[in-house]
N, C-alpha and C. Protein backbone atom coordinates (compact mmCIF):
# COMPACT_ATOMS: atom_id res chain seq x y z
N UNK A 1 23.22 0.68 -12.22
CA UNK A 1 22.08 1.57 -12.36
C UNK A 1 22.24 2.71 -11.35
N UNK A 2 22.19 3.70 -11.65
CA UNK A 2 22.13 5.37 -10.85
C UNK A 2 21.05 5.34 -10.43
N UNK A 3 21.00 5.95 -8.89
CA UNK A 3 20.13 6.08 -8.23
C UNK A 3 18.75 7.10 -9.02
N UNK A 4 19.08 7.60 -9.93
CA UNK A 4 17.99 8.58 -10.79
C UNK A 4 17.19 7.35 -11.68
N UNK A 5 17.82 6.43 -12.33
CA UNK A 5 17.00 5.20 -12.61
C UNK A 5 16.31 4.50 -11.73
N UNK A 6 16.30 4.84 -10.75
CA UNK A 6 15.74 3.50 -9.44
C UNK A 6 14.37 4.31 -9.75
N UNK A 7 13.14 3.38 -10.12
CA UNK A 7 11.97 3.83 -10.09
C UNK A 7 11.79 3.38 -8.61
N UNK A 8 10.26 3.98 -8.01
CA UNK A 8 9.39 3.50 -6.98
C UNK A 8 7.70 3.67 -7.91
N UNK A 9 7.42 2.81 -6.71
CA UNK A 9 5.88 2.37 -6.70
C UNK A 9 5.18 2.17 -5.74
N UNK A 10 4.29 2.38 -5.97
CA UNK A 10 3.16 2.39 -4.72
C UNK A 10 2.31 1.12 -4.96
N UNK A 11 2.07 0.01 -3.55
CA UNK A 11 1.09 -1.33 -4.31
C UNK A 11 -0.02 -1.46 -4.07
N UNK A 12 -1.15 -1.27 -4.46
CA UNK A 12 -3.13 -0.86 -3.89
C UNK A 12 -2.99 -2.58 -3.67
N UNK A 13 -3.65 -2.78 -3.03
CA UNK A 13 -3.67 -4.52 -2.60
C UNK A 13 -5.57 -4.85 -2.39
N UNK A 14 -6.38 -5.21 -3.13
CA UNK A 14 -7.68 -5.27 -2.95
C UNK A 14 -8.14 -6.57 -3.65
N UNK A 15 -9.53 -7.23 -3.21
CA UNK A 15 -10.15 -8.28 -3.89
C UNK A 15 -10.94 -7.99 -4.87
N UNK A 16 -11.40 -6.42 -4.53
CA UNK A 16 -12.30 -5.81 -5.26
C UNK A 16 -11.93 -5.01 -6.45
N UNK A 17 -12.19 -5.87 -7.63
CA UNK A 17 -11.95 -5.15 -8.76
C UNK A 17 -12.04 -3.29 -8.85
N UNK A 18 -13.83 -2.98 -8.47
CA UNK A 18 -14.28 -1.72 -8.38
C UNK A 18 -13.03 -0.80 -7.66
N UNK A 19 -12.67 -1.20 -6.32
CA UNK A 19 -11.97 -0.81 -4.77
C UNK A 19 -10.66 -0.41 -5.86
N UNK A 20 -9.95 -1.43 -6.43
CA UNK A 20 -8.25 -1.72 -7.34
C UNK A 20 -8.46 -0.20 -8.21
N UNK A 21 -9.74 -0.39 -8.95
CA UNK A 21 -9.63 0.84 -10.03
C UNK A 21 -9.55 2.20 -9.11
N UNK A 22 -10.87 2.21 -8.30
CA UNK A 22 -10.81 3.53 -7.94
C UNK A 22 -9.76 4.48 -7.07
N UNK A 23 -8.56 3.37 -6.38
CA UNK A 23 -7.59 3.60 -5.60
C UNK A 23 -6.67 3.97 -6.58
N UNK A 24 -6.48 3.27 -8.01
CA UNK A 24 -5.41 3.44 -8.87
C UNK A 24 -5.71 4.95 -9.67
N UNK A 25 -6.60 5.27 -10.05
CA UNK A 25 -7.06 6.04 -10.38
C UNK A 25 -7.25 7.65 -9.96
N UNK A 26 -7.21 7.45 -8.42
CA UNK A 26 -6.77 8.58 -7.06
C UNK A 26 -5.74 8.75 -7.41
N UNK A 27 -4.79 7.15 -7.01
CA UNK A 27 -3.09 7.96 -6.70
C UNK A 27 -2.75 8.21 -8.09
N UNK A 28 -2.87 7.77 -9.28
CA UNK A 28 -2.40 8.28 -10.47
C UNK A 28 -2.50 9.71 -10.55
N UNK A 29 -3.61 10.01 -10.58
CA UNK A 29 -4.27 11.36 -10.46
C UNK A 29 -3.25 12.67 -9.35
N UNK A 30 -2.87 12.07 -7.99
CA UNK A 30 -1.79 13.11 -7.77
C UNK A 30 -0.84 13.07 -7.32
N UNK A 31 -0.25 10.92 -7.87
CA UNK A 31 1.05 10.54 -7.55
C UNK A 31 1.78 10.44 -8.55
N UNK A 32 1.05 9.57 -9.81
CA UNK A 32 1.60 9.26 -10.83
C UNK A 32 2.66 9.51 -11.14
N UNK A 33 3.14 11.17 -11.32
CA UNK A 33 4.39 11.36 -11.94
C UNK A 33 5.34 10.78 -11.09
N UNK A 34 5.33 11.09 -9.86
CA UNK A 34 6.22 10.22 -8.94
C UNK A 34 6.20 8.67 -8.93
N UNK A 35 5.43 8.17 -8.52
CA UNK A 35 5.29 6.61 -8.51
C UNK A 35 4.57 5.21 -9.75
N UNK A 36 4.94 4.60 -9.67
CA UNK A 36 4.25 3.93 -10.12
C UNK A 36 3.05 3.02 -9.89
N UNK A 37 2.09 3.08 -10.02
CA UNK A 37 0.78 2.64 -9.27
C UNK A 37 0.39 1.20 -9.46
N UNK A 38 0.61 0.44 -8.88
CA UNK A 38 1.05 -1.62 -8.98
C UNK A 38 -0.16 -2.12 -8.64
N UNK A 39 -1.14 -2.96 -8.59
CA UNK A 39 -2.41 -3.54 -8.15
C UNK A 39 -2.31 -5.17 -7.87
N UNK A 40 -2.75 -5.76 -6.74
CA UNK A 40 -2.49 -6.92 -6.36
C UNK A 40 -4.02 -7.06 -5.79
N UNK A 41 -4.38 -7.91 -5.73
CA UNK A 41 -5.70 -9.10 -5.57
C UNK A 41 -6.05 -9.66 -3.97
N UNK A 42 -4.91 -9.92 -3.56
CA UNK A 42 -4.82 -10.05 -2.38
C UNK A 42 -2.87 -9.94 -1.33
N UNK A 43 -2.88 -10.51 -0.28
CA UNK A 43 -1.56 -10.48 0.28
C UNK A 43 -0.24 -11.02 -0.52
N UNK A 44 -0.85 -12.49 -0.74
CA UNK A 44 0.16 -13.03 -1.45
C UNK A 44 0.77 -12.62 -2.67
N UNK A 45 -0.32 -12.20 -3.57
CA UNK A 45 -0.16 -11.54 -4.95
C UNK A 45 0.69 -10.51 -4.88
N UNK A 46 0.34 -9.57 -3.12
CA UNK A 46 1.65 -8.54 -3.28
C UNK A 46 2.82 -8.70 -2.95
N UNK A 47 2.95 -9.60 -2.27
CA UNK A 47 4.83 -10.01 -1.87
C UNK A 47 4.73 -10.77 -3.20
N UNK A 48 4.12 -11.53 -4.09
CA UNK A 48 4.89 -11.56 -5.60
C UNK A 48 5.33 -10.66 -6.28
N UNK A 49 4.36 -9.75 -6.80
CA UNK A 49 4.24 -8.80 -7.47
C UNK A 49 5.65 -7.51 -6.72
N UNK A 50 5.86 -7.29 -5.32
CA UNK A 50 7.02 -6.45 -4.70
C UNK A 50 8.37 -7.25 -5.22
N UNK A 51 8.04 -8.59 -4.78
CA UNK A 51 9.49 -9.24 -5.35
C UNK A 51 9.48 -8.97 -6.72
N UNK A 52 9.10 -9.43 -7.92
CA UNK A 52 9.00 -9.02 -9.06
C UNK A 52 9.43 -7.10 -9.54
N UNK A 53 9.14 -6.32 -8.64
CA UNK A 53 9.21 -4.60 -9.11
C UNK A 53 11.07 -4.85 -8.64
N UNK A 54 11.57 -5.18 -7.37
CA UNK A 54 12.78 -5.61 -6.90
C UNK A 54 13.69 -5.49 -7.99
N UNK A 55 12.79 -7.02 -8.44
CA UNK A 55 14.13 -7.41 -9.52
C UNK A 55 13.79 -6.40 -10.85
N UNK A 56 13.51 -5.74 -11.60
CA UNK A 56 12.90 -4.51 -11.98
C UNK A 56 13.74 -3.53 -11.95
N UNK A 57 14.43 -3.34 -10.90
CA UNK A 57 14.76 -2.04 -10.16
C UNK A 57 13.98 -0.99 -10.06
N UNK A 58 12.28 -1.81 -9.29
CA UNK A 58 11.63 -0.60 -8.79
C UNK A 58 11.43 -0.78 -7.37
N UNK A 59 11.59 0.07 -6.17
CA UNK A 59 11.37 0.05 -5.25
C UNK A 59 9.55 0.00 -4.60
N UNK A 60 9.66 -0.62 -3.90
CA UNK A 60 8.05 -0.22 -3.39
C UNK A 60 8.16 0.30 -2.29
N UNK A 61 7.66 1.69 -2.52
CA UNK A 61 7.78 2.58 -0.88
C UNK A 61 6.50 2.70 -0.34
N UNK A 62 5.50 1.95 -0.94
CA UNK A 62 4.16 2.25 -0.22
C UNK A 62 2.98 1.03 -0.49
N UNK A 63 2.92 0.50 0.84
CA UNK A 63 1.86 -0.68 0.26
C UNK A 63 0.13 -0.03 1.02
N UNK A 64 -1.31 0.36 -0.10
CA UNK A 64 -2.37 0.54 0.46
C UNK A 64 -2.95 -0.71 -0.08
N UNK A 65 -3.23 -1.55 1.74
CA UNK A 65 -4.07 -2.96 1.13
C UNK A 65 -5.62 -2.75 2.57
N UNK A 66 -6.33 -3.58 0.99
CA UNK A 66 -7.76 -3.83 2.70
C UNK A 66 -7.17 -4.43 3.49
N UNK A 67 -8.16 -4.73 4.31
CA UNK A 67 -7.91 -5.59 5.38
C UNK A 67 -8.59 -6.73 5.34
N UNK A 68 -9.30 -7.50 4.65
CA UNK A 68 -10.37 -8.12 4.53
C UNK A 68 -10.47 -8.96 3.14
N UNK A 69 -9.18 -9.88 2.55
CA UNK A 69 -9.44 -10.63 1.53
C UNK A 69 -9.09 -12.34 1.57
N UNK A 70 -9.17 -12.99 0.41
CA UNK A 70 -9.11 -14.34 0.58
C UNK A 70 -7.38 -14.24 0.18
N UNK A 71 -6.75 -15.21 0.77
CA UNK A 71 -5.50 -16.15 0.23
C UNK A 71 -4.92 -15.62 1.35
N UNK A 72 -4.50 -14.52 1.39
CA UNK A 72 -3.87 -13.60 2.38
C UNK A 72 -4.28 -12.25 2.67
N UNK A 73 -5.08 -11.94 3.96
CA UNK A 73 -5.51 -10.43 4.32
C UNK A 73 -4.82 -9.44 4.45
N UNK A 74 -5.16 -8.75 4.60
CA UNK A 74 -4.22 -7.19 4.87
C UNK A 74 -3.21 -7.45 6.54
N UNK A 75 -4.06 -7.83 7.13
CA UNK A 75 -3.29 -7.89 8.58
C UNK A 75 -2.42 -8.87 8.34
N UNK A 76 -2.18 -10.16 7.41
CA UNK A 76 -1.08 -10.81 7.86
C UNK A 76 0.29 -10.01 6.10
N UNK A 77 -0.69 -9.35 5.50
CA UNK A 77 0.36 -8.99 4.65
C UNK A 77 1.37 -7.31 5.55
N UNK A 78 0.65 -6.86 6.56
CA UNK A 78 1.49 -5.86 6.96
C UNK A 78 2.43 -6.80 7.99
N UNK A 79 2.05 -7.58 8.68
CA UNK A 79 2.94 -8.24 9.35
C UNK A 79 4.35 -9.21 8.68
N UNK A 80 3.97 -9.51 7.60
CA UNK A 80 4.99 -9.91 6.59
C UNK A 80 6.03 -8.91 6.29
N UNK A 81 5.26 -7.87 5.76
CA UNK A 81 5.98 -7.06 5.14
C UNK A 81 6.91 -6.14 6.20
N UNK A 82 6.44 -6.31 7.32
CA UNK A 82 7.26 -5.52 8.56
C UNK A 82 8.44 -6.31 9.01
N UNK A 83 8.44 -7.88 8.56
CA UNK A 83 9.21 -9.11 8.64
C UNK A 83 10.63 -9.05 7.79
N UNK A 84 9.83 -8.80 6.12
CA UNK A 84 10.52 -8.93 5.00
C UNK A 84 11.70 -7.68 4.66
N UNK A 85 10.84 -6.65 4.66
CA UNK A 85 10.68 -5.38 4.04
C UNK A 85 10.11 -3.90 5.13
N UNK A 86 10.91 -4.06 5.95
CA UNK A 86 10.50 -3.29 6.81
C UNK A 86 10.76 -1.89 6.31
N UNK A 87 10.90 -1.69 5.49
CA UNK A 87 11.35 -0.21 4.64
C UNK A 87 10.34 0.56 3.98
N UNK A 88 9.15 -0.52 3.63
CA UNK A 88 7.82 -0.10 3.04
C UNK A 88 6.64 0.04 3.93
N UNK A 89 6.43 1.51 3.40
CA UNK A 89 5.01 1.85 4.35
C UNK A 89 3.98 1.02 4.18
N UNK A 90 3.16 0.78 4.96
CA UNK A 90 2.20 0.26 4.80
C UNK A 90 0.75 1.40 5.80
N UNK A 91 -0.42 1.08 4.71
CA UNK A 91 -1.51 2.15 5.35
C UNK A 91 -2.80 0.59 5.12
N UNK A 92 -3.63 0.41 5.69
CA UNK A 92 -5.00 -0.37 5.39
C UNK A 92 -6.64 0.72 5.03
N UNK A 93 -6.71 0.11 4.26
CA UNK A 93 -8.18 0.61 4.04
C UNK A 93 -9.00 -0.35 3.96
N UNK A 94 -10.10 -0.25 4.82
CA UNK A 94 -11.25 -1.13 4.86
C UNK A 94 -12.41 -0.48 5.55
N UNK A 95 -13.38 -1.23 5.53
CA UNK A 95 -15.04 -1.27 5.38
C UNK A 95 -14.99 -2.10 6.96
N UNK A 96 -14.55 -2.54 7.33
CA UNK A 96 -14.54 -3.84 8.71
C UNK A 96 -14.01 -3.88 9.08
N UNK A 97 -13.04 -2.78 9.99
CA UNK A 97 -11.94 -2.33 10.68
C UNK A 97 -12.18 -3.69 11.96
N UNK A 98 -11.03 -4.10 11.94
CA UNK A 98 -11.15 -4.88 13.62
C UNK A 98 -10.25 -3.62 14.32
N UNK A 99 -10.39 -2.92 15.15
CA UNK A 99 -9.61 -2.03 15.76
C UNK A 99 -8.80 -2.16 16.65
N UNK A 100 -9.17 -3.31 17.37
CA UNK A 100 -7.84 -3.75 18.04
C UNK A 100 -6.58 -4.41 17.87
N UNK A 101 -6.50 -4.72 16.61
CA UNK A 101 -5.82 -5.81 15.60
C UNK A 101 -5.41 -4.50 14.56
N UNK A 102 -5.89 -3.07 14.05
CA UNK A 102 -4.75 -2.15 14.35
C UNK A 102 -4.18 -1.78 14.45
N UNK A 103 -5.02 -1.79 15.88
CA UNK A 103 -3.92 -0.68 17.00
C UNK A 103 -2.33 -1.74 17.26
N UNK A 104 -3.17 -2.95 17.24
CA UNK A 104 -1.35 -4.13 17.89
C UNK A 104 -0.62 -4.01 16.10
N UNK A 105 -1.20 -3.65 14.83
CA UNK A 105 -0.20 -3.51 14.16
C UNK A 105 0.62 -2.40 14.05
N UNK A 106 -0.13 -1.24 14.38
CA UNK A 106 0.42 -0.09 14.67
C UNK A 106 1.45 0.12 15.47
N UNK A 107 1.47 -0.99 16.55
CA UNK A 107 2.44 -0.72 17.75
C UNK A 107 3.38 -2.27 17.18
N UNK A 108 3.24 -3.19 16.97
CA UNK A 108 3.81 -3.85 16.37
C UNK A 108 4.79 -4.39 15.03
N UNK A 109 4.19 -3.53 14.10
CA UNK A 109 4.36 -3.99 12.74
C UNK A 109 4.51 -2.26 11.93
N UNK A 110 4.33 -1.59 12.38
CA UNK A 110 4.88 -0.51 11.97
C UNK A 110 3.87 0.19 10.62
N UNK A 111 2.64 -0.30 11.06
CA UNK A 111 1.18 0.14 10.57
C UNK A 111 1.31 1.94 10.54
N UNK A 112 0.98 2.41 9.76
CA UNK A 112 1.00 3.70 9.36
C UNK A 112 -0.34 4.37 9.98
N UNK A 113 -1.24 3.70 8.96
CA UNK A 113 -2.99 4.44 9.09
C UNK A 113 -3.84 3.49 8.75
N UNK A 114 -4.79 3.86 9.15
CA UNK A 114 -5.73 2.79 8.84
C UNK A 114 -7.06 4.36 8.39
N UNK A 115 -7.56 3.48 6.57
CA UNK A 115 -8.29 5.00 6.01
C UNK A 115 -9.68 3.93 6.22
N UNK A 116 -11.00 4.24 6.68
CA UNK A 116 -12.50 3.55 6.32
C UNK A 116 -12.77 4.09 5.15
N UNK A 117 -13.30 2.56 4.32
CA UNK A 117 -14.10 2.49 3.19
C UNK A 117 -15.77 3.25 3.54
N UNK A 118 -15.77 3.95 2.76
CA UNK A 118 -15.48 4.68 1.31
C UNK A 118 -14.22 6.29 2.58
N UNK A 119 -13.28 5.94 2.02
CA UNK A 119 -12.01 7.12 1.89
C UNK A 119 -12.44 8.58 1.46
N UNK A 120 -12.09 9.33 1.91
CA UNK A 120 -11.61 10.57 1.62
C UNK A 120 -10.80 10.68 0.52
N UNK A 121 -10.80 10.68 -1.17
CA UNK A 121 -9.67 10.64 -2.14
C UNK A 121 -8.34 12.11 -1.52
N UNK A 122 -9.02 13.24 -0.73
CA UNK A 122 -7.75 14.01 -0.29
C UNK A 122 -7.53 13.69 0.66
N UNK A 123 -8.09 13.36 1.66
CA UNK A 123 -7.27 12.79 2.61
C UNK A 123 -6.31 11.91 2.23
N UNK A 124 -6.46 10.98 1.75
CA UNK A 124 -5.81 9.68 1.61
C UNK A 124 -4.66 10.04 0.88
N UNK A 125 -4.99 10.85 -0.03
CA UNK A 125 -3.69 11.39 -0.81
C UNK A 125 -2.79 12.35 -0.36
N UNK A 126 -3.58 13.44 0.99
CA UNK A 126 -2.56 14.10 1.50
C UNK A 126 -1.84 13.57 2.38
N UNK A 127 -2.52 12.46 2.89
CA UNK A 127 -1.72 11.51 3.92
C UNK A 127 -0.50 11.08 3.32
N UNK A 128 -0.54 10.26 2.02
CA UNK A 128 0.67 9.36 1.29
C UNK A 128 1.63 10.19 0.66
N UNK A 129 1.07 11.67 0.43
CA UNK A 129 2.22 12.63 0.02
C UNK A 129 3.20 12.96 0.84
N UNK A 130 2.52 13.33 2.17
CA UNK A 130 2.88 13.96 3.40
C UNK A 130 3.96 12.16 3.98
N UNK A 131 3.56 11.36 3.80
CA UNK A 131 4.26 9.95 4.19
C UNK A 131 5.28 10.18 3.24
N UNK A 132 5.15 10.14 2.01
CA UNK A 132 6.41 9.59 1.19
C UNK A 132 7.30 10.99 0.86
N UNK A 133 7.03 12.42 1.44
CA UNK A 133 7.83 13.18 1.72
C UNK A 133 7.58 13.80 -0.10
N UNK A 134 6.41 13.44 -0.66
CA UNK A 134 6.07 14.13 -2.04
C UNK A 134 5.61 15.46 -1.82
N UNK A 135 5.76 16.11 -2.73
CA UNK A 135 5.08 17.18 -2.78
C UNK A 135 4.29 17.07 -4.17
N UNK A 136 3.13 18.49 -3.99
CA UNK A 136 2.15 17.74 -4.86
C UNK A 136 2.55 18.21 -6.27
């Protein structure tokens, strides 16, 4: 496969049905043509769902998960993924920021941003453009 076949994707990681649509719906809106927009439930669902795009031959260059769900949270899925897959951005969005937990992923785990619920749809999107080196 040629590197012009290698798709990417971006993975929204939320518990919240409402939260999944309205994030997918943003980045479609001024990523889409570039990425592919992936939705996962919680942590675990997204290291399935990343392994799964893998074998695919789609890359995941961008994981936006809360911070705040059941099976696996956002804080132990950026710490995984900084483990696994240290190649994929990772940003958190949430409503219940612990801020010091963060800041140690930020300096730890290679935490990007952290956006508060309810987001800015341009911010958030000029942020992940400006991250993944898109233009709009």
């Amino acid at each position: 496969m040629s590197s012009e076949d290698q798709r990417e994707a971006i993975v929204c990681v939320d518990d919240e049905p409402l939260v999944l649509a309205a994030l997918r719906r943003t980045l479609r809106s001024r990523l889409g043509r570039h990425y592919s927009i992936e939705l996962a439930r919680n942590g675990a669902e997204a290291l399935e769902l990343i392994e799964e795009l893998s074998r695919e031959h789609t890359a995941t260059r961008m994981v936006v998960s809360d911070a705040m769900m059941p099976v696996m949270d956002g804080y132990e899925l950026v710490r995984r993924l900084h483990q696994e897959r240290p190649e994929v951005l990772k940003v958190i969005v949430t409503g219940y920021a612990d801020h010091s937990e963060l800041a140690r992923l930020t300096e730890e785990a290679g935490l990007l941003a952290s956006f508060d619920k309810p987001w800015s749809n341009d911010e958030l999107c000029d942020f992940i453009e400006r991250s993944l080196g898109t233009s709009a």
